[in-house]
Each structure stands twice: as structure tokens, then as C-alpha cells.
Protein backbone atom coordinates (compact mmCIF):
# COMPACT_ATOMS: atom_id res chain seq x y z
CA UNK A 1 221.53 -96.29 274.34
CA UNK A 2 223.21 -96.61 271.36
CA UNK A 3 226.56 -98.95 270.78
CA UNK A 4 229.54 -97.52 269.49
CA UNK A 5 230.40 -98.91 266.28
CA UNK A 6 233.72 -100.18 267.29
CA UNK A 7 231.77 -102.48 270.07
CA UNK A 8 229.59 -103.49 267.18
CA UNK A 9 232.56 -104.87 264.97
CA UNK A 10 233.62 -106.93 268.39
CA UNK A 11 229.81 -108.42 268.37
CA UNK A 12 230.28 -108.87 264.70
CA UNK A 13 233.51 -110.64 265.34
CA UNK A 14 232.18 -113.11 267.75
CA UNK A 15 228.89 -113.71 265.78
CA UNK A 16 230.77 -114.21 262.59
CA UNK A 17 232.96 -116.86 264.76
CA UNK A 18 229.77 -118.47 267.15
CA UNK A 19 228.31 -119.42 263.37
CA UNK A 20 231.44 -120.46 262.08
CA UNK A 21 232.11 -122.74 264.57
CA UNK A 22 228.55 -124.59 264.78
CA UNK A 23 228.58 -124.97 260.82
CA UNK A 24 231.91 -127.07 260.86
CA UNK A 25 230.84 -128.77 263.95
CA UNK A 26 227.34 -129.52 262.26
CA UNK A 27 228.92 -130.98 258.97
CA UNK A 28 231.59 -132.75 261.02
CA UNK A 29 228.36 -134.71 262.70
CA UNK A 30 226.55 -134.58 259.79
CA UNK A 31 229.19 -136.33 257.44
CA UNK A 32 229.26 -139.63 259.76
CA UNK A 33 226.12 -142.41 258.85
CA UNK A 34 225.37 -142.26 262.45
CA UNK A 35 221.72 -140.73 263.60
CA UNK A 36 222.70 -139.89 266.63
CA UNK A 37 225.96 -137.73 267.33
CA UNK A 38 226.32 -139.21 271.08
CA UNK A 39 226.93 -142.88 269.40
CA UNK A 40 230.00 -141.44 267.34
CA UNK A 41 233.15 -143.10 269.05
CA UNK A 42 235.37 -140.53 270.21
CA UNK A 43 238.38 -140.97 268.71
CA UNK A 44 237.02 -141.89 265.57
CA UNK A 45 239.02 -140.47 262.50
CA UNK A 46 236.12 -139.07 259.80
CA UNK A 47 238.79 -137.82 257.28
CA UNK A 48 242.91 -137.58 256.55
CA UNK A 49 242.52 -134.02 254.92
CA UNK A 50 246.17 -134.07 253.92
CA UNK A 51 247.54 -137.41 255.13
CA UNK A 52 250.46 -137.18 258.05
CA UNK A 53 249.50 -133.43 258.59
CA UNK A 54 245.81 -133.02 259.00
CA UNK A 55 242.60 -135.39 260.31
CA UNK A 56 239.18 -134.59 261.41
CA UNK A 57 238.74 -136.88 264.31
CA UNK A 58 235.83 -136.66 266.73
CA UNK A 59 236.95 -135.83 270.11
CA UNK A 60 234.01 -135.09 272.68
CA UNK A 61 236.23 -132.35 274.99
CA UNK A 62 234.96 -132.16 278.60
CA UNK A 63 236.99 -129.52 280.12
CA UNK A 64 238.75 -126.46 278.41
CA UNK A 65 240.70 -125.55 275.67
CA UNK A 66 242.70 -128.33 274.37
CA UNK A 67 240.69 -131.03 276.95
CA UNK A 68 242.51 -129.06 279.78
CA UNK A 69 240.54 -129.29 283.33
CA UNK A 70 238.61 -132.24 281.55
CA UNK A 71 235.70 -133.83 283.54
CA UNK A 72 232.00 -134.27 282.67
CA UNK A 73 231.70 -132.56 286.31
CA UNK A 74 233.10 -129.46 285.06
CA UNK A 75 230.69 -129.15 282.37
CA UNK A 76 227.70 -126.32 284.04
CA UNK A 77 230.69 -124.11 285.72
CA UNK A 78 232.89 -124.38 282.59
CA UNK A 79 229.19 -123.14 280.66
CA UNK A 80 228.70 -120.24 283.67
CA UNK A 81 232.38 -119.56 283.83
CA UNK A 82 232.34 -118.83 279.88
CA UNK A 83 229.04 -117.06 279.84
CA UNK A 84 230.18 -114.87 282.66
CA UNK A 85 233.57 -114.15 280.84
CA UNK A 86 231.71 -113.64 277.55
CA UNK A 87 229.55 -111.03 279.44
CA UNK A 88 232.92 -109.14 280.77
CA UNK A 89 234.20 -108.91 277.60
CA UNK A 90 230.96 -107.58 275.98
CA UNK A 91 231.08 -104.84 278.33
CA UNK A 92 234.73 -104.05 277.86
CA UNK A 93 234.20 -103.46 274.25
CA UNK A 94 231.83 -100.80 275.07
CA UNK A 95 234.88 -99.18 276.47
CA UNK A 96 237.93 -99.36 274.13
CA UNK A 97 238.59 -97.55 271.05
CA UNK A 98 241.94 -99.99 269.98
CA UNK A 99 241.32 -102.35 266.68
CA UNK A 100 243.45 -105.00 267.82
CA UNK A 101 241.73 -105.24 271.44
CA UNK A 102 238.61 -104.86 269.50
CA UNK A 103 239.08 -108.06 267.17
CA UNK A 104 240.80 -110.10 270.07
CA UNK A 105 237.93 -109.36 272.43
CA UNK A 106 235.09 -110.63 269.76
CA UNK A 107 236.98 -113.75 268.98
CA UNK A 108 237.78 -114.88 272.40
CA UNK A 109 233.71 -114.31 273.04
CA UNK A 110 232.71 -116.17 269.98
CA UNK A 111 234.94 -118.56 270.58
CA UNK A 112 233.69 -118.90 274.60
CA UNK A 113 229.91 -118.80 273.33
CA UNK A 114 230.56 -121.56 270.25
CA UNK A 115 231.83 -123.98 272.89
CA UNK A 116 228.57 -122.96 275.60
CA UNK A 117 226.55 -123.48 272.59
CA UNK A 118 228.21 -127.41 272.49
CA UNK A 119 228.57 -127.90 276.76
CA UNK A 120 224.36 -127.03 276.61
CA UNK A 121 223.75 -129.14 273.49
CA UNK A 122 225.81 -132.00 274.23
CA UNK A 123 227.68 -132.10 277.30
CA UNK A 124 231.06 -131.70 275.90
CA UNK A 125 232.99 -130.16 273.01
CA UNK A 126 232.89 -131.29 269.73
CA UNK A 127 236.60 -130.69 268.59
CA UNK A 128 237.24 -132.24 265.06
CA UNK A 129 240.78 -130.28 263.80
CA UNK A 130 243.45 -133.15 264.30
CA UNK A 131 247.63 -131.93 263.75
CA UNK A 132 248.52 -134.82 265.99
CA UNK A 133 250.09 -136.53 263.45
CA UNK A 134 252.95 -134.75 263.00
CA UNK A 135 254.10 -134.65 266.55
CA UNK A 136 253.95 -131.11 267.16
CA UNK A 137 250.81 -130.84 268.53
CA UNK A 138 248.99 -133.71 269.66
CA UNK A 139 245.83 -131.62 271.03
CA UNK A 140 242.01 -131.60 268.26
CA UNK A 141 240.53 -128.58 268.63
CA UNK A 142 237.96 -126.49 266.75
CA UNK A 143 237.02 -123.41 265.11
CA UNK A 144 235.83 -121.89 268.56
CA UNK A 145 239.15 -122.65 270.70
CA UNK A 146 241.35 -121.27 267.53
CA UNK A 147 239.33 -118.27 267.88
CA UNK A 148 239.81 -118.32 271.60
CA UNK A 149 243.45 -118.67 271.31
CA UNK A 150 244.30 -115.87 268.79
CA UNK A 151 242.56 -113.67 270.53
CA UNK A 152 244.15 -113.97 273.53
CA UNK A 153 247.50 -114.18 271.61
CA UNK A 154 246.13 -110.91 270.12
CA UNK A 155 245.32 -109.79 273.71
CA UNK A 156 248.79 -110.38 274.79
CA UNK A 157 250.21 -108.14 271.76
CA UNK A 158 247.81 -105.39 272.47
CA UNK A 159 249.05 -105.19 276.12
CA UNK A 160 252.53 -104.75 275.62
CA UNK A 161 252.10 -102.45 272.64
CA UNK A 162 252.83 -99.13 274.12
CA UNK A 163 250.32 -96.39 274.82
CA UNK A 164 249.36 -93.45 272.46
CA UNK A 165 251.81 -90.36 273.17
CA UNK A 166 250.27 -86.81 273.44
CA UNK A 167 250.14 -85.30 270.47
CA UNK A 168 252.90 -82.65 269.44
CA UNK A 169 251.67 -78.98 270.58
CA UNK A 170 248.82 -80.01 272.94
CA UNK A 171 248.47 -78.20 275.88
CA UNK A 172 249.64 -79.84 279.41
CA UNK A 173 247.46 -79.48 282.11
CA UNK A 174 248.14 -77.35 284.93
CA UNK A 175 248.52 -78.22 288.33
């Protein structure tokens, strides 16, 4: 069987995302004098990137995006749930031919795989990307859930964008 290209750029998308995401999450862990990631204190602050605006702060996130559903009891369904979800979406980009669904269904699976990869490794999330500072947004994330959430913001767009009209001078069918 072979893929159409268009699937292949949403399997591109989510690969380019899935390695994204465990690089910054590996020199996050890596930048802290601490052998073992488990012992890092969640909570603790490695960095004020631009002081007042940005931090990288450890977080270890047990449920969803944004620590939503949190619980170290959710962690195996969460990893199933996103796995299954990840497999969906695979499948659906065998089947569409639109850009924008195209890019919004490989980062939403990237994004879903990057945080299996952590729930397996670790038992939680490693979020690190800290905006609570300014008071507009007091969740840390990571690469993976910002990948997640554009592409379902992209999702949304693609939806309500209107479908294709027949072209001008094509035949109608008969009834």
C-alpha cells in the first residue's frame, strides 16, 4: 500500500513535533545537577527566561493538558486514551486532501505521542514553559500540549471553513 503524500506530511508533522518535544524536555532535565529526574521538586523554577513574562519551572503533570483530570490513577488510560486517539487520527489523514486539517491532525498526534512518550517514561508530564507570571495564564505546559492545542485550534478553523464549490461548467448529475 502506498501512503499518499499528504498523509506523509501529517506523519512528518507529528514526528517533527514527538522529537521536538523530548529534546526540550531532555535539556530541561538535563540542565538541573540532579541524577535522577524523579528527585527534581516540582515546582522548582530552573530559569526566568525573560523575568515577569517567562520561567522554565518543572511541573510533573498527571492528568491532561494544562494538569486537567490530574491523578497518578489516570496515568495508563490517559497513555491508551492518547494512543488510541493518535491511531484515529493516523487513519484520518489517509483520508483528507485539506492542508490545514493535514497540519492540525499531525500536531495534535505528535503532541498526544510526546506526552505517551513521558506518562510511559515517567509517570507524568514533564511541562517546563511557565507564563504564570504575568497573570494571564497561570497553567506550564510544553512543546507537546502547544502542539496539541494549535492543532485543535487549527481543527476548529478547518471545520467552519466552508466546503469547496463545484467548479464553474461541470456537469450535474442526473437523477
Amino acid at each position: 500500500m502506498r501512503l499518499p503524500r499528504i498523509a506523509l506530511a501529517a506523519y512528518g508533522f507529528a514526528l517533527a513535533i514527538i522529537v521536538l518535544d523530548q529534546i526540550t524536555k531532555a535539556l530541561i532535565l538535563g540542565s538541573v545537577d540532579i541524577a535522577d529526574p524523579r528527585l527534581i521538586p516540582d515546582g522548582y523554577r530552573f530559569a526566568e527566561v525573560m523575568p515577569g513574562i517567562l520561567d522554565l519551572t518543572m511541573v510533573r503533570n498527571t492528568g491532561v493538558s494544562f494538569g486537567l483530570f490530574g491523578g497518578g490513577e489516570a496515568r495508563w488510560f490517559l497513555t491508551v486514551f492518547s494512543i488510541v486517539v493518535s491511531a484515529a487520527l493516523a487513519i484520518w489523514a489517509l483520508r483528507t486532501q485539506r492542508r490545514t486539517l493535514v497540519t492540525a491532525i499531525g500536531l495534535v498526534m505528535g503532541g498526544a505521542i510526546g506526552n505517551v512518550i513521558d506518562r510511559i517514561r515517567f509517570g507524568y508530564v514533564v511541562d517546563f514553559i511557565d507564563f504564570s507570571d504575568t497573570g494571564l495564564f497561570p497553567w506550564v505546559f510544553n512543546v507537546a500540549d502547544s502542539a496539541i492545542n494549535i492543532g485543535l485550534l487549527l481543527l476548529i478553523l478547518d471545520s467552519l471553513r466552508p466546503e469547496t464549490p463545484a467548479k464553474v461548467g461541470a456537469a450535474h448529475e442526473k437523477s
